[in-house]
N, C-alpha and C. Protein backbone atom coordinates (compact mmCIF):
# COMPACT_ATOMS: atom_id res chain seq x y z
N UNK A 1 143.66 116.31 193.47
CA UNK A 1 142.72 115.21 193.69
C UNK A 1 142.30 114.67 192.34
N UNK A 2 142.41 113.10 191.98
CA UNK A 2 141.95 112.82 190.98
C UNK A 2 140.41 112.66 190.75
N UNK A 3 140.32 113.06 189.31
CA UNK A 3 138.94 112.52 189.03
C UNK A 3 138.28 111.33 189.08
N UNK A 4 136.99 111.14 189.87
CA UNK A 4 137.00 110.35 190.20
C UNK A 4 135.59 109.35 188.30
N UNK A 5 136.34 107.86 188.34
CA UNK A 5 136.01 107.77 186.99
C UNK A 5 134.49 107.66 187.07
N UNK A 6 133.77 107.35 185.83
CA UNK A 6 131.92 106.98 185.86
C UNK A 6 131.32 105.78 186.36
N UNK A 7 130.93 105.61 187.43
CA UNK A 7 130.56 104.10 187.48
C UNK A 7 129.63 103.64 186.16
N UNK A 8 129.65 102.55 186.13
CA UNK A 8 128.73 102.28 184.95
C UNK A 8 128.24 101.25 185.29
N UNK A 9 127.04 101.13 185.82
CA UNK A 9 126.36 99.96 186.29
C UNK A 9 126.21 98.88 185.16
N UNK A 10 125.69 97.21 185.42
CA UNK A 10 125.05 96.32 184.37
C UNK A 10 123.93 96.61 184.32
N UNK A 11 122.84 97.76 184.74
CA UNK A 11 121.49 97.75 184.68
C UNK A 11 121.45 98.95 183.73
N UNK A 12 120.78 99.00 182.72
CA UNK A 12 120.78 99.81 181.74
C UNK A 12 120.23 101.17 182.88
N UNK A 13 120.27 101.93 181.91
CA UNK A 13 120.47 103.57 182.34
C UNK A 13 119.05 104.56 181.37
N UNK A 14 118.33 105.30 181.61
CA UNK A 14 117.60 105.69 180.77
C UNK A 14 117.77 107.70 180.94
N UNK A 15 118.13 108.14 179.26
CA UNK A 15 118.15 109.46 179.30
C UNK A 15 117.60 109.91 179.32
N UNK A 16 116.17 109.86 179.96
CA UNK A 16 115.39 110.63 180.36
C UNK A 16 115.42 111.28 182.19
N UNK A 17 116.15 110.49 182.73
CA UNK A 17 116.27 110.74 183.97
C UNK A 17 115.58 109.65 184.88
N UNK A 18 114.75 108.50 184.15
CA UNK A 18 113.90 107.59 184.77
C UNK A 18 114.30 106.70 185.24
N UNK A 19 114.87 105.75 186.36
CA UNK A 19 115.39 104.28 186.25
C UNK A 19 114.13 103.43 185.62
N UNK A 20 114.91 102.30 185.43
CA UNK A 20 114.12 101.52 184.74
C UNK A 20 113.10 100.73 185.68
N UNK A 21 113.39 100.97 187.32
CA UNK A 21 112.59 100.11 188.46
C UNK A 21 111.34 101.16 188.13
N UNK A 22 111.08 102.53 188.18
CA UNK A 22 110.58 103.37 188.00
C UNK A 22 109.65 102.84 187.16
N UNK A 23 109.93 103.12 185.94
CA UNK A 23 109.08 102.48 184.93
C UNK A 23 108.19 101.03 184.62
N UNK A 24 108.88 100.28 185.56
CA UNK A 24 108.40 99.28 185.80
C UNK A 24 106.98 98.89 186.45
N UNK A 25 107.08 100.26 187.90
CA UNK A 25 106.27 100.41 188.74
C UNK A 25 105.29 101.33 187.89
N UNK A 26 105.57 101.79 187.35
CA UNK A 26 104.25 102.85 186.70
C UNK A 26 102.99 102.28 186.06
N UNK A 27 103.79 101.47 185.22
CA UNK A 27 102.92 100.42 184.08
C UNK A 27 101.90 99.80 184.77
N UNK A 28 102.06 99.46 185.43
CA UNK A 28 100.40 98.54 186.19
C UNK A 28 99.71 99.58 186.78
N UNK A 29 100.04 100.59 187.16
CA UNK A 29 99.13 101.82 187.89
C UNK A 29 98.58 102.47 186.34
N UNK A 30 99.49 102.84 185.52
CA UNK A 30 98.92 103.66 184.26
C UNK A 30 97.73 102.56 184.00
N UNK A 31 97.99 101.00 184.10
CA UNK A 31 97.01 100.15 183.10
C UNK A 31 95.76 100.52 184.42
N UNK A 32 95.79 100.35 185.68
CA UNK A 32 94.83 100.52 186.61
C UNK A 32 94.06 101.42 186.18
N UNK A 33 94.47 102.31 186.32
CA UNK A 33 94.25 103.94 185.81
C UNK A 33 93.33 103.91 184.08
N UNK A 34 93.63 103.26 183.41
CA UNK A 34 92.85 103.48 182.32
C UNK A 34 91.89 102.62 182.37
N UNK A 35 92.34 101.79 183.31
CA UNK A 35 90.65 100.38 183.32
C UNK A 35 89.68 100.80 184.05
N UNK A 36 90.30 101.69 185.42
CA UNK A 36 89.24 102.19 185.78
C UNK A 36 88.64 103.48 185.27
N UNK A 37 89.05 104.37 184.38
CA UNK A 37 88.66 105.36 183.40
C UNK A 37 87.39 105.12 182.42
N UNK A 38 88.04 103.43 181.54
CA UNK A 38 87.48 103.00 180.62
C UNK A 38 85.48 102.42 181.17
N UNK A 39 86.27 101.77 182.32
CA UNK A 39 85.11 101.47 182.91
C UNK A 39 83.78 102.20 183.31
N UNK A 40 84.63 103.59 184.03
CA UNK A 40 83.57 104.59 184.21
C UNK A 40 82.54 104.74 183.09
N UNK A 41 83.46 104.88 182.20
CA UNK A 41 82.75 105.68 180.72
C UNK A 41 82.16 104.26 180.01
N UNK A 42 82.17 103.37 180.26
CA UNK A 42 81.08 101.97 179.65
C UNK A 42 80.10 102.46 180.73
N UNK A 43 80.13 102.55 182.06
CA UNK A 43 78.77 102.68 182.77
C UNK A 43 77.90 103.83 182.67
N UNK A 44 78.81 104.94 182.06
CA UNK A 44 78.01 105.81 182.07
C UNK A 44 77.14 106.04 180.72
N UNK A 45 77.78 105.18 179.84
CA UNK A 45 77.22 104.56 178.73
C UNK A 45 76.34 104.42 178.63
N UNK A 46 76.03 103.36 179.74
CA UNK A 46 74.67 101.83 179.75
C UNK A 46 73.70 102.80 180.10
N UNK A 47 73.95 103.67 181.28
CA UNK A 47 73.23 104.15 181.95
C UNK A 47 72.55 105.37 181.23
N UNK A 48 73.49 105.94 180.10
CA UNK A 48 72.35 107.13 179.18
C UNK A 48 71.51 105.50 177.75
N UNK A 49 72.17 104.92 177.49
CA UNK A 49 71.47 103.84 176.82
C UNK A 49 70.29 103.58 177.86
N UNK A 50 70.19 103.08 178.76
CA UNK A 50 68.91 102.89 179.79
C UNK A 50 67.84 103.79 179.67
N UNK A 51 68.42 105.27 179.86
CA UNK A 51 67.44 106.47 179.90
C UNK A 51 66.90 106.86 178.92
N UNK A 52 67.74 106.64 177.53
CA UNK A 52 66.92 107.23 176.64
C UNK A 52 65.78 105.70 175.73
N UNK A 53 66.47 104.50 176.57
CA UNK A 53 65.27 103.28 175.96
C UNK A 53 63.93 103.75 176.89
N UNK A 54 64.19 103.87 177.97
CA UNK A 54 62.85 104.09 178.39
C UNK A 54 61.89 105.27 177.94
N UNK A 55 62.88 106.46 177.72
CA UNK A 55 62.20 107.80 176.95
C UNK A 55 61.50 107.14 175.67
N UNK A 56 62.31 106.51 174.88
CA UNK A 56 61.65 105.73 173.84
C UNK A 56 60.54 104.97 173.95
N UNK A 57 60.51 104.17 174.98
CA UNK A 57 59.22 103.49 175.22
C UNK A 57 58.18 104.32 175.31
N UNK A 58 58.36 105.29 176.04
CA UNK A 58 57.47 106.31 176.30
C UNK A 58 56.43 106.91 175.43
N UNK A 59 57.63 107.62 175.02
CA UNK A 59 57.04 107.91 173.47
C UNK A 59 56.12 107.15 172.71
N UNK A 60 57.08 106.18 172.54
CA UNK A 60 56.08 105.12 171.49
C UNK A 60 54.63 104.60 172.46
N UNK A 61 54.66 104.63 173.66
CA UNK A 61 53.71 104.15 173.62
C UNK A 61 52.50 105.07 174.14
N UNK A 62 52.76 106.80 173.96
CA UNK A 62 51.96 107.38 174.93
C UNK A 62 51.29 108.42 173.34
N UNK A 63 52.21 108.28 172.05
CA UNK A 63 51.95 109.30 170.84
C UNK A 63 50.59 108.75 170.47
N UNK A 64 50.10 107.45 170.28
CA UNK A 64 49.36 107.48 169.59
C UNK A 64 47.91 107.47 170.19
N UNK A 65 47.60 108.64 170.84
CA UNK A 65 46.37 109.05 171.91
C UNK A 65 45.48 110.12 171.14
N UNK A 66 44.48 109.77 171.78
CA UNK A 66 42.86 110.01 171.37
C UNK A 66 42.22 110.92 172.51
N UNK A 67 41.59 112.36 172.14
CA UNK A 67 40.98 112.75 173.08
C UNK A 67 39.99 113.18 173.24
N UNK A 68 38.54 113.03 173.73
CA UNK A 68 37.34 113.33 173.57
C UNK A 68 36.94 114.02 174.52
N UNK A 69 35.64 114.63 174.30
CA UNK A 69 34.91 115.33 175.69
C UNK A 69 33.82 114.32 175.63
N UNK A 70 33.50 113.40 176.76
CA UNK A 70 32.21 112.92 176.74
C UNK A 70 30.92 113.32 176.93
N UNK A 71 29.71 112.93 176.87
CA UNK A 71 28.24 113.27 176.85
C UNK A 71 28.42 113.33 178.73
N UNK A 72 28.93 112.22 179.14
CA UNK A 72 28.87 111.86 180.56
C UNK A 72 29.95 111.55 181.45
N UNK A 73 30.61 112.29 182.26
CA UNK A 73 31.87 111.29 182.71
C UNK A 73 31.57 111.84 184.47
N UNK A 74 31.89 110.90 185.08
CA UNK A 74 32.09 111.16 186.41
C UNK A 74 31.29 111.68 186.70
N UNK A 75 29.97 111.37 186.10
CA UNK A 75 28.71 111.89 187.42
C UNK A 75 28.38 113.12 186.92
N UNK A 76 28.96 113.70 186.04
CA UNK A 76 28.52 115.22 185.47
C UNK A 76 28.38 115.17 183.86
N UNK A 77 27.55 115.94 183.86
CA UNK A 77 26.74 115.95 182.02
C UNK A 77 27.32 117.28 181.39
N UNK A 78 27.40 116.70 180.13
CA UNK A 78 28.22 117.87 178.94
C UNK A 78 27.20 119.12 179.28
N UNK A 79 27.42 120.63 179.01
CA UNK A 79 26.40 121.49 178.96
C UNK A 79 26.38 121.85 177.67
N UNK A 80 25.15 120.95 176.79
CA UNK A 80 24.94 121.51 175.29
C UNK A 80 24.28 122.67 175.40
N UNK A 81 24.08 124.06 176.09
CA UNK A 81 23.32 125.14 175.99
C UNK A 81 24.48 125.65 174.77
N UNK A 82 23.72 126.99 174.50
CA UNK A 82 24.61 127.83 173.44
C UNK A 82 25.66 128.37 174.68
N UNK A 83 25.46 128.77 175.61
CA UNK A 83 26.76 129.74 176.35
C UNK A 83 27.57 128.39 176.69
N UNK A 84 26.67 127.19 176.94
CA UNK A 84 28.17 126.26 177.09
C UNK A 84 29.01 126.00 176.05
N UNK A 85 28.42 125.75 174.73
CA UNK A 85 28.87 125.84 173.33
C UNK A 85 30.16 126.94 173.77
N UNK A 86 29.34 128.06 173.57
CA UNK A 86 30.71 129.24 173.44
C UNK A 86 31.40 129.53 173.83
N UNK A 87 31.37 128.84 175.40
CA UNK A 87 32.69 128.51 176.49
C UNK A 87 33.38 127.54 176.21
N UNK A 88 33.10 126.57 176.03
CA UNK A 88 33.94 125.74 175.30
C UNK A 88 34.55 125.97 173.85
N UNK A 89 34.15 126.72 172.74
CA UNK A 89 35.09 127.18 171.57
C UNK A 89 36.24 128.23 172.49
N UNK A 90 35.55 128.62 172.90
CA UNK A 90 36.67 130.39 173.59
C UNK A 90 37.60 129.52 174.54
N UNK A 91 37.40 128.57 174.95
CA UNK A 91 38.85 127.35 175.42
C UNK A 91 39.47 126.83 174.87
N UNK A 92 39.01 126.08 173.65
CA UNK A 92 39.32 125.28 171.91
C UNK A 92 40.30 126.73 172.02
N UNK A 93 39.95 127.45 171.30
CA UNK A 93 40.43 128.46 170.83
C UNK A 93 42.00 129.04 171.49
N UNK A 94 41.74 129.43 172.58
CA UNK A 94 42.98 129.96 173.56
C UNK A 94 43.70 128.67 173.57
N UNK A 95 43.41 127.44 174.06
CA UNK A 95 44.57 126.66 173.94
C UNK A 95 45.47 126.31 173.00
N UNK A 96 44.47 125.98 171.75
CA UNK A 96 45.22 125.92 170.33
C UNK A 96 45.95 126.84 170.26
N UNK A 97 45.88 128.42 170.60
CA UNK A 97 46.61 129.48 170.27
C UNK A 97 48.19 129.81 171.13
N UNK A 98 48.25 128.67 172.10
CA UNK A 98 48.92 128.84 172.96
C UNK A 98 49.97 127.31 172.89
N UNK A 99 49.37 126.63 172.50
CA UNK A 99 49.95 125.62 172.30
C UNK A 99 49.82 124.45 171.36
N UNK A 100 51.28 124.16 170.72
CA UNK A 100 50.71 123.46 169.06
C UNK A 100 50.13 121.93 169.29
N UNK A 101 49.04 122.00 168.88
CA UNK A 101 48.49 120.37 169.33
C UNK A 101 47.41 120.46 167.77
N UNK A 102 47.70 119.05 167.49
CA UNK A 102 46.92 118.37 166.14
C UNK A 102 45.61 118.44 166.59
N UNK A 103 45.22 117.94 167.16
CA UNK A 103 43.14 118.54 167.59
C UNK A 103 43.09 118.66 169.35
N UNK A 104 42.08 119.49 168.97
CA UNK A 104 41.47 120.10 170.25
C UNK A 104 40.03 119.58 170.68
N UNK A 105 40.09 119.63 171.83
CA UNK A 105 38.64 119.27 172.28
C UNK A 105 38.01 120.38 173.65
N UNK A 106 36.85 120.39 173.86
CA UNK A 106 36.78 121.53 175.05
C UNK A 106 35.68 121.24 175.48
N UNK A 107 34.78 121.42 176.57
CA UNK A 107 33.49 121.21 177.18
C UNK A 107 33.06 121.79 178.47
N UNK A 108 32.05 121.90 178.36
CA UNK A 108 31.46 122.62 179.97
C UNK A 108 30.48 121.37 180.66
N UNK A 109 31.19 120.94 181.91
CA UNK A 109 30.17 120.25 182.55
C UNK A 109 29.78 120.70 183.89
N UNK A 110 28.32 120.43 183.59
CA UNK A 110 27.49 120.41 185.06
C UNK A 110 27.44 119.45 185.77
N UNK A 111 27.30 119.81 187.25
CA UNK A 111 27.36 118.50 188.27
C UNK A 111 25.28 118.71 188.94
N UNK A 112 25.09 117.91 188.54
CA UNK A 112 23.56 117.60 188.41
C UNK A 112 23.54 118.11 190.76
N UNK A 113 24.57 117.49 191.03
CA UNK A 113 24.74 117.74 192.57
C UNK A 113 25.10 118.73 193.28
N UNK A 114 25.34 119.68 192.19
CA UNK A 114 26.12 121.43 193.00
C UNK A 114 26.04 122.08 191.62
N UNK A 115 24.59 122.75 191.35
CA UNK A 115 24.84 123.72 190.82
C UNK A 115 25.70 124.76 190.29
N UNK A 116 26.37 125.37 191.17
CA UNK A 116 27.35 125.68 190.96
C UNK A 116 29.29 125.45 191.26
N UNK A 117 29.46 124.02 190.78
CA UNK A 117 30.58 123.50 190.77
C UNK A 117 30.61 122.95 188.86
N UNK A 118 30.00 123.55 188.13
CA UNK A 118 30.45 123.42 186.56
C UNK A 118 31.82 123.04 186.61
N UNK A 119 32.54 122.24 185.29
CA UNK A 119 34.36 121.89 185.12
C UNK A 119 34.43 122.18 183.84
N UNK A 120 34.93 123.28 183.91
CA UNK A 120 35.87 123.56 182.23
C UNK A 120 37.05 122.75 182.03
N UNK A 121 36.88 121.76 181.04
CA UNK A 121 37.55 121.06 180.49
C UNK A 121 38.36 121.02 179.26
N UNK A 122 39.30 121.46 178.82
CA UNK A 122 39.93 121.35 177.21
C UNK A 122 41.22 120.49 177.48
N UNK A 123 41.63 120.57 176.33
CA UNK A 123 42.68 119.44 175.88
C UNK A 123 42.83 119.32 174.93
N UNK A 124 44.02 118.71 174.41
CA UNK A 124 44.36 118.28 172.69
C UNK A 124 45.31 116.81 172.93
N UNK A 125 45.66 116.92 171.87
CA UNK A 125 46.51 115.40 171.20
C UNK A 125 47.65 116.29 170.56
N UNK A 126 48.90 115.61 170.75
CA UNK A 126 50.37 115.59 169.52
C UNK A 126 50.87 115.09 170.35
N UNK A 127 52.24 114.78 169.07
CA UNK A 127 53.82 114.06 170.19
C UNK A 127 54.20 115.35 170.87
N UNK A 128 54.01 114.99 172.09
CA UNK A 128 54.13 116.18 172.78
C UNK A 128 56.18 115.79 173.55
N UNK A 129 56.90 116.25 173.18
CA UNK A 129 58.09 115.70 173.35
C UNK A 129 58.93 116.03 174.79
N UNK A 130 58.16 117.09 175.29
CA UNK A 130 58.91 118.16 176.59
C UNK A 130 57.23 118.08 177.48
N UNK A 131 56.45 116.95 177.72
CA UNK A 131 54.97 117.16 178.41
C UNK A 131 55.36 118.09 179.83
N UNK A 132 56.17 118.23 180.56
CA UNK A 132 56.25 118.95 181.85
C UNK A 132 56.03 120.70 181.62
N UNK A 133 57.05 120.94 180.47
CA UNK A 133 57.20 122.32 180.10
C UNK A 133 56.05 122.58 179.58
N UNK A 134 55.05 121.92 178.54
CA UNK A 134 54.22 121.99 177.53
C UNK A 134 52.56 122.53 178.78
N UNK A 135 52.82 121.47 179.64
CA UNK A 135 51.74 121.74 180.79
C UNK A 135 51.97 123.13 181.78
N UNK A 136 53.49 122.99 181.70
CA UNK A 136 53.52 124.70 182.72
C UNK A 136 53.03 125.26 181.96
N UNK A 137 53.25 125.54 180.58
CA UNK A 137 52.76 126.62 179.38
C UNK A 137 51.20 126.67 179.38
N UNK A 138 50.65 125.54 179.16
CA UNK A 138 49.15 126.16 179.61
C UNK A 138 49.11 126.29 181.26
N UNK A 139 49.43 126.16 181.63
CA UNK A 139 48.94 126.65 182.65
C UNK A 139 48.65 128.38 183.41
N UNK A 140 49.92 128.77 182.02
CA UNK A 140 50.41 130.33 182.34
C UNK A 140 48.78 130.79 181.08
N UNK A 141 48.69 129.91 180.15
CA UNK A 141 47.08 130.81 179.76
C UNK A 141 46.25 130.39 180.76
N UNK A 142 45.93 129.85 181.87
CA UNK A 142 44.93 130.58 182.79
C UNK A 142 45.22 131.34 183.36
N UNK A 143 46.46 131.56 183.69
CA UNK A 143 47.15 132.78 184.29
C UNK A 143 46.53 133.98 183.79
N UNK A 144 47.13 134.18 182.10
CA UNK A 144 46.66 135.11 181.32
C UNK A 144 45.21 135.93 181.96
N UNK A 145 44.16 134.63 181.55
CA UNK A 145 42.80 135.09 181.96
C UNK A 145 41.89 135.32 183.16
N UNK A 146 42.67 134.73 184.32
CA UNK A 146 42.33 134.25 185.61
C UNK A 146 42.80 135.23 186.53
N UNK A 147 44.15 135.59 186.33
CA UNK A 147 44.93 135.69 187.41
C UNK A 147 46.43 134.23 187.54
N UNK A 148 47.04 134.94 188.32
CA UNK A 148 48.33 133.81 188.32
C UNK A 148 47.65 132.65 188.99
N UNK A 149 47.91 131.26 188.46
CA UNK A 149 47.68 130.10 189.22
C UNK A 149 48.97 129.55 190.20
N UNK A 150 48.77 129.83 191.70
CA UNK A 150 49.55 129.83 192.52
C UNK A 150 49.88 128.33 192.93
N UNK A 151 50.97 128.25 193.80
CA UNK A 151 51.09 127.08 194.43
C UNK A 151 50.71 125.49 193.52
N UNK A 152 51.62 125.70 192.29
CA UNK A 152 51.35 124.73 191.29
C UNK A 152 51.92 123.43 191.59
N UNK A 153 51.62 122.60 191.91
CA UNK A 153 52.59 121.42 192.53
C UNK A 153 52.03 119.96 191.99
N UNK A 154 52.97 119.22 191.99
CA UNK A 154 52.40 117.42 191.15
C UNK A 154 51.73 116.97 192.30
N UNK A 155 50.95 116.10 191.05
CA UNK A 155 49.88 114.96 191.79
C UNK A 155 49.87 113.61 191.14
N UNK A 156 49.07 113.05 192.08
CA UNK A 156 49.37 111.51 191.60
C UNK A 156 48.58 111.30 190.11
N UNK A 157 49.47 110.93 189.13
CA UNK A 157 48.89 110.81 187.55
C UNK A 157 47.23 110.23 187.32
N UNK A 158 47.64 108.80 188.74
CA UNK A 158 46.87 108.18 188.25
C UNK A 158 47.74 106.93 187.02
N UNK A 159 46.32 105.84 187.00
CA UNK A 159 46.98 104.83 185.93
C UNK A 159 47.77 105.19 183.97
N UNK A 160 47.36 106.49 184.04
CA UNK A 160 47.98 106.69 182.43
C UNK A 160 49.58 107.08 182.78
N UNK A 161 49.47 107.36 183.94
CA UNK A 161 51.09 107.91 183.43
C UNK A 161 51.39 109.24 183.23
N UNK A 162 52.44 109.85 183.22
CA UNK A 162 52.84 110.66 182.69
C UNK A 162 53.07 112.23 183.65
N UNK A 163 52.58 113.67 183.71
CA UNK A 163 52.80 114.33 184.72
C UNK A 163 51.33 114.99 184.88
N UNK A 164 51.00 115.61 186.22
CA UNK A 164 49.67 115.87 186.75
C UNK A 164 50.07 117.54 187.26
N UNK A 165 49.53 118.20 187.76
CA UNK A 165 49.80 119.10 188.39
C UNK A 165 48.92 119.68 188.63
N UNK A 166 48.36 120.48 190.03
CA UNK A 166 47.12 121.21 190.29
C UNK A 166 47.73 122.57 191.53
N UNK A 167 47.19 123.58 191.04
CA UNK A 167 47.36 125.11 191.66
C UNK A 167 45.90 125.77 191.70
N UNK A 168 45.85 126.58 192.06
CA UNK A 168 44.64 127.51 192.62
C UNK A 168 45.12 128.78 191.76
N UNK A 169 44.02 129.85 191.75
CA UNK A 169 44.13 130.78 191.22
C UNK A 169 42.44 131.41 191.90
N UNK A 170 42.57 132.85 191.50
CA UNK A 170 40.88 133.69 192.03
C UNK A 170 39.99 133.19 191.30
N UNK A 171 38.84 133.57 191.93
CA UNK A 171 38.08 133.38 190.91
C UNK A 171 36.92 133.77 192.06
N UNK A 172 36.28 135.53 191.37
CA UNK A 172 35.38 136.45 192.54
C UNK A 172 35.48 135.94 193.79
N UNK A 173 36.27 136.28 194.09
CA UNK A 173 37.10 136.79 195.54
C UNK A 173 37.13 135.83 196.59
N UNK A 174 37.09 134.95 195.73
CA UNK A 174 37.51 133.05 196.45
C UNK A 174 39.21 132.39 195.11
N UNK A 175 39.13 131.19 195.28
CA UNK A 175 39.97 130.29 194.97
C UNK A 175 39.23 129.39 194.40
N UNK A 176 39.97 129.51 192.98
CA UNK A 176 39.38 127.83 191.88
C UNK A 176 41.08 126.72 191.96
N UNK A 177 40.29 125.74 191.91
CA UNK A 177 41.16 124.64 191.43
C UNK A 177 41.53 124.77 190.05
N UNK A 178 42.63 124.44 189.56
CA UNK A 178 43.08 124.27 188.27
C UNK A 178 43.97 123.38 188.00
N UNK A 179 43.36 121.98 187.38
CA UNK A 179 44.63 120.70 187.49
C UNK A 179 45.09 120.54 185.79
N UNK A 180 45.72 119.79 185.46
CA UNK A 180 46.28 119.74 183.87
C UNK A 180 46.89 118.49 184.14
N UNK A 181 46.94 117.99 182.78
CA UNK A 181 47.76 116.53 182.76
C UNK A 181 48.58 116.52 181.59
N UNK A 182 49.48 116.37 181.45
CA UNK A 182 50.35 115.75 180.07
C UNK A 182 51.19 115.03 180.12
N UNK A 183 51.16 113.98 178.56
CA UNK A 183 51.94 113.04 178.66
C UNK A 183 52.59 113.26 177.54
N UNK A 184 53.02 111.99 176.59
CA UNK A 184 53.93 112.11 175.21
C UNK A 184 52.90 112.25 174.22
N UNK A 185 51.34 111.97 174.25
CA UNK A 185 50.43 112.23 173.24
C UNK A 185 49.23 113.23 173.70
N UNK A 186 49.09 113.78 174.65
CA UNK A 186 48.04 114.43 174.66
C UNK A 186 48.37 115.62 175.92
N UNK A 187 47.56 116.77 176.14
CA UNK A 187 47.78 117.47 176.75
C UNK A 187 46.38 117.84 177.47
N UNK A 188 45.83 118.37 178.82
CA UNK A 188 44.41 118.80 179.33
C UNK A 188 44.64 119.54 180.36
N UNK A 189 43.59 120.75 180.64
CA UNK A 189 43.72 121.02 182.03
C UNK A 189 42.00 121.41 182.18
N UNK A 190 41.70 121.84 183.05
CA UNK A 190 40.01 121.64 183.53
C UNK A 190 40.53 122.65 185.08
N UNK A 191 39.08 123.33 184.88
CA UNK A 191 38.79 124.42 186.42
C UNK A 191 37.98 124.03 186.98
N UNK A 192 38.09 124.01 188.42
CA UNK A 192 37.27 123.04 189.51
C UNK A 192 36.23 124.55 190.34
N UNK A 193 35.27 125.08 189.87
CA UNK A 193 35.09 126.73 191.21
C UNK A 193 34.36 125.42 191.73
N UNK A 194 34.37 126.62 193.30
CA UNK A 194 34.22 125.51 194.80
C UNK A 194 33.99 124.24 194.76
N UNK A 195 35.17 124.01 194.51
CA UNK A 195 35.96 122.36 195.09
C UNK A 195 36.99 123.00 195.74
N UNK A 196 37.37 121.36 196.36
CA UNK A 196 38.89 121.60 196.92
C UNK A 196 39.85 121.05 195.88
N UNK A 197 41.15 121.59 196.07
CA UNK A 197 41.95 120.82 195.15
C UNK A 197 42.25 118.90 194.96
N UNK A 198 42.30 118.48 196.71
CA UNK A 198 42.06 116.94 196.27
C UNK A 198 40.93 116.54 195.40
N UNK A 199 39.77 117.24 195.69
CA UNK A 199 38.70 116.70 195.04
C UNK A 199 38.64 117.04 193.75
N UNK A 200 39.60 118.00 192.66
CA UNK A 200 39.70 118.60 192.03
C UNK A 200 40.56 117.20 191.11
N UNK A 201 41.90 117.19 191.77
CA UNK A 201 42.51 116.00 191.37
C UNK A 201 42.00 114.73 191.16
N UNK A 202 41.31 114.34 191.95
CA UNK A 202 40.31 112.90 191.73
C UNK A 202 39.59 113.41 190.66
N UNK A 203 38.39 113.91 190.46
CA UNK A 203 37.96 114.21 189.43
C UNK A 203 38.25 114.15 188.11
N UNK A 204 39.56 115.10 188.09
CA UNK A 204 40.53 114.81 187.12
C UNK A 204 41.56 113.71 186.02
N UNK A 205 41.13 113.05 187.21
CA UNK A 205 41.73 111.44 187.35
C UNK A 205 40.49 110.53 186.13
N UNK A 206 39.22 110.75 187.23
CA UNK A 206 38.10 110.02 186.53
C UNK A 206 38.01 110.34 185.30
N UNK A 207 38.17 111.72 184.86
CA UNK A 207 38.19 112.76 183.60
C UNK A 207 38.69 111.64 182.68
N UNK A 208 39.95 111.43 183.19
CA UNK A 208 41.33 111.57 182.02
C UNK A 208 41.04 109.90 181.51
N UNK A 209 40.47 109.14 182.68
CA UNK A 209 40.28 107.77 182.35
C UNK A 209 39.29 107.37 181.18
N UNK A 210 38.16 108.74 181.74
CA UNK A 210 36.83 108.27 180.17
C UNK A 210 37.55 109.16 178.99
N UNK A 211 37.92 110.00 179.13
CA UNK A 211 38.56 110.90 177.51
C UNK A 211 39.14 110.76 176.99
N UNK A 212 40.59 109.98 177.73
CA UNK A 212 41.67 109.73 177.02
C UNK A 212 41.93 108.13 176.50
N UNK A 213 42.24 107.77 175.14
CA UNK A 213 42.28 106.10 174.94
C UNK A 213 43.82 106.75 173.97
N UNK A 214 44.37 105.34 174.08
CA UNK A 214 45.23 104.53 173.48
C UNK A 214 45.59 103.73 172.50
């Protein structure tokens, strides 16, 4: 039987094993294929550009905060006695020690309407860069001194912005409120004994509106 000879087509031949229809067809899928690749990665672009302009805004506009204890806020008066004095340094004190902030502020107020519903109040100021973590962290020094503050959960900020949070903890053989606020410039938390926690949060609210400026 003879050998039979090579056909040899007019359509070129490729040594790779590819026809050339092959290759033909690939090229617009490979270009598909990288436009929609390219594309992904521009959106996912825009979209960390988006997140970190607004982090930026943030920042810039929450660092340069001011924080006071007032004579008067919300219906309740500073307690200038000496034991309020020294409750308020022994708060100054533990918070600064617990967390790095450029100044501190601290106060004991009485509610002229419930004797015994006093609000320990402290707080400080810095670029506070991580405010969520910075606020769990104090929150674990009332822990320290209190007992664990349970059932810690967000609340509404209110008009400044930024994160809120209020939990309970003992306090002689009942439950205190304990709310905290932080943003990109300042940090606070305050103990509510017999309140409830909404009313703890409002309060808090009114707090943050007379103490804190911009």
């Amino acid at each position: 039987m003879a050998d039979r000879p090579i056909e040899v087509g007019t359509e070129p031949f490729s040594i790779d094993g590819e026809h050339a229809d092959d290759r033909d067809e690939s090229t617009p899928r490979s270009t598909r294929t990288r436009a929609i690749v390219v594309s992904c990665l521009l959106a996912a672009a825009v979209a960390g550009a988006a997140t970190l302009g607004v982090t930026v805004w943030r920042v810039t506009g929450e660092k340069n905060t001011t924080l006071s204890a007032p004579d008067s806020v919300a219906g309740l008066r500073k307690n200038d006695t000496q034991q309020g004095r020294d409750t308020a340094d022994y708060l100054r004190t533990a918070l600064a020690a617990e967390v790095d902030l450029d100044s501190v502020v601290a106060a004991v107020y009485t509610d002229p309407a419930q004797a015994d519903s006093s609000v320990l109040f402290f707080g400080g100021t810095a670029l506070i860069w991580t405010p969520e973590s910075d606020l769990d962290t104090a929150f674990s020094l009332v822990s320290d001194e209190q007992g664990a503050v349970n059932n810690v959960h967000t609340v509404a900020a209110g008009p400044l912005h930024g994160t809120m949070k209020c939990g309970v903890t003992a306090s002689d053989g009942s439950t205190m409120p304990v709310c905290g606020w932080a943003d990109h410039g300042s940090l606070a938390l305050a103990m509510f004994p017999n309140r409830s926690v909404d009313d703890a949060a409002e309060l808090l609210r009114e707090i943050r509106s007379a103490a804190q400026t911009r």
